[in-house]
Protein backbone atom coordinates (compact mmCIF):
# COMPACT_ATOMS: atom_id res chain seq x y z
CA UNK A 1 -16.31 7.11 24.00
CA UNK A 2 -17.96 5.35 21.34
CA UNK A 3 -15.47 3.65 18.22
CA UNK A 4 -16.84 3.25 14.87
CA UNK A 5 -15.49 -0.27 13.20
CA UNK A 6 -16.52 0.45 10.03
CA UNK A 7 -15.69 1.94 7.28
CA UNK A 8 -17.57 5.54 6.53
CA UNK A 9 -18.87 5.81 2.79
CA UNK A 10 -20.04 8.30 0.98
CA UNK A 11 -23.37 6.67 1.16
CA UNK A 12 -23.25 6.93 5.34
CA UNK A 13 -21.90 10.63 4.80
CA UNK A 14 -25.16 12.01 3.21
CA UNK A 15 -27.45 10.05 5.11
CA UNK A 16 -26.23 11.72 8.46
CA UNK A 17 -26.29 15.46 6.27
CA UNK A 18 -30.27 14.49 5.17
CA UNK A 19 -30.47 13.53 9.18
CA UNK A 20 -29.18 16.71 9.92
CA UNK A 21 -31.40 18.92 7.91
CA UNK A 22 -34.14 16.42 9.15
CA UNK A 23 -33.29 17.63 13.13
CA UNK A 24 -33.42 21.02 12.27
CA UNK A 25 -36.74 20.78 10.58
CA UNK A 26 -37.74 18.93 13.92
CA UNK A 27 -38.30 15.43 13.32
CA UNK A 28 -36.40 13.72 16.00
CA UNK A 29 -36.53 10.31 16.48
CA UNK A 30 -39.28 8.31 19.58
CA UNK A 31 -37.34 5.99 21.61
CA UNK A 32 -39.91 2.95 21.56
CA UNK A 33 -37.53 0.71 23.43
CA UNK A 34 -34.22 0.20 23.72
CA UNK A 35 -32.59 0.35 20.10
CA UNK A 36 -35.79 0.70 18.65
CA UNK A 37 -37.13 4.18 17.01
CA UNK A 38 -40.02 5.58 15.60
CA UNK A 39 -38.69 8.59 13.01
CA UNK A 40 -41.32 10.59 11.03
CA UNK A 41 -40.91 10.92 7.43
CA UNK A 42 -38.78 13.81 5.88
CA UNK A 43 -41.10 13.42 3.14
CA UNK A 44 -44.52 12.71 3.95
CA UNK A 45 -46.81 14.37 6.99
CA UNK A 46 -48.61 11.79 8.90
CA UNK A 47 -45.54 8.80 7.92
CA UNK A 48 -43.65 7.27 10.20
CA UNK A 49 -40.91 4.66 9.91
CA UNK A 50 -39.16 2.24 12.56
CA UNK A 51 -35.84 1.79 12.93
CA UNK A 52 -34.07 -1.02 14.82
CA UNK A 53 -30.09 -0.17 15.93
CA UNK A 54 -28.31 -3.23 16.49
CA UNK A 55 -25.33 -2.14 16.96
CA UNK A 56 -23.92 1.39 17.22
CA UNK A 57 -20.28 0.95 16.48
CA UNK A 58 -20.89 -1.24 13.26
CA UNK A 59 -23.62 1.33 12.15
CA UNK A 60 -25.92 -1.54 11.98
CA UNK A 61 -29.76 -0.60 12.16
CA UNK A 62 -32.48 -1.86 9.76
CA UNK A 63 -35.31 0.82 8.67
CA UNK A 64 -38.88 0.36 7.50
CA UNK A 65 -38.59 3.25 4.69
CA UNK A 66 -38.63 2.08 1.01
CA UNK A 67 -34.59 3.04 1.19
CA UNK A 68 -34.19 0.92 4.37
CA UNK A 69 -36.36 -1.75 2.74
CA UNK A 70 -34.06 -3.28 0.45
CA UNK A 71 -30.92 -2.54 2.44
CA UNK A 72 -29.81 1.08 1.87
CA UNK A 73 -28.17 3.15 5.08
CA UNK A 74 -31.08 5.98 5.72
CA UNK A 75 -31.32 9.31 7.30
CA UNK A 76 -33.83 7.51 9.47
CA UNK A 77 -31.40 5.27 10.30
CA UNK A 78 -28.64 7.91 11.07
CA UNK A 79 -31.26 9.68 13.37
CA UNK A 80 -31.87 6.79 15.41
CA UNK A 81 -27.86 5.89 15.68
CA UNK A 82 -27.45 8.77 17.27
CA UNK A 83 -30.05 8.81 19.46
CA UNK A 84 -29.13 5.47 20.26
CA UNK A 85 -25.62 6.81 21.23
CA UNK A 86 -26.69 9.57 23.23
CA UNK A 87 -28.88 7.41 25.27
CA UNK A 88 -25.94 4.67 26.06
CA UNK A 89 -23.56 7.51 26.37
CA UNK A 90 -22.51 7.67 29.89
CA UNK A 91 -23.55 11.78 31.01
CA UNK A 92 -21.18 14.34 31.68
CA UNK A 93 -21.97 17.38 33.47
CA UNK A 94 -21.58 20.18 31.29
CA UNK A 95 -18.28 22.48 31.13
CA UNK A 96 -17.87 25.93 31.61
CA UNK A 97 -16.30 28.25 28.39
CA UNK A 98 -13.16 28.58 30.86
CA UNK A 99 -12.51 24.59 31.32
CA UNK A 100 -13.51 23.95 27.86
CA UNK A 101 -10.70 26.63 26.98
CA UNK A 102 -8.24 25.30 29.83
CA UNK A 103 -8.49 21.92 27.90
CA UNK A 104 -7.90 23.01 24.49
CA UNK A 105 -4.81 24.95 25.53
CA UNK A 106 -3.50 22.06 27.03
CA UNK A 107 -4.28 20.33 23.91
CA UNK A 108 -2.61 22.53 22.14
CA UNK A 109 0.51 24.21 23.85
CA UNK A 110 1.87 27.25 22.48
């Protein structure tokens, strides 16, 4: 389980909703090597930017877009956190609808 130290602005809030809307458009993030991403431009075809992620749990990463430049959290740099913390998640096998139920009623007792 991963535990964010720092505190979450409004600033970190939007970035991961532009993120978000970036995924479902499909630009994902390339894993170039460990903590460092390549993450195409939301903006412009053809425009990539690089992201290094530093460290996960401080939400430190530094980004090559104009934002990132002079020190702004991006969407680019909320893509590649979370790539970065899928890839040094350790991997569960997936549950079925009844365990995932079985949990949340014991959870949640009646």
């Amino acid at each position: 389980m991963l535990k964010i130290t720092t505190p979450i602005t409004p600033t970190h809030v939007r970035a991961v909703e532009r993120a978000a809307e970036m995924l479902r458009a499909g630009h994902a993030p390339r894993l170039l090597a460990r903590g460092l991403y390549e993450v195409p431009s939301g903006t412009f075809a053809d425009v990539a930017y690089r992201v290094e992620v530093r460290n996960v749990s401080t939400l430190a990463a530094t980004c090559t877009c104009p934002a990132g430049g002079v020190g702004k959290f991006c969407k680019h740099q909320a893509l590649a956190i979370c790539a970065e913390t899928r890839r040094v998640s350790p991997k569960r096998p997936a549950r079925t609808a009844a365990e995932v139920a079985a949990a949340v009623a014991k959870m949640f007792p009646r």
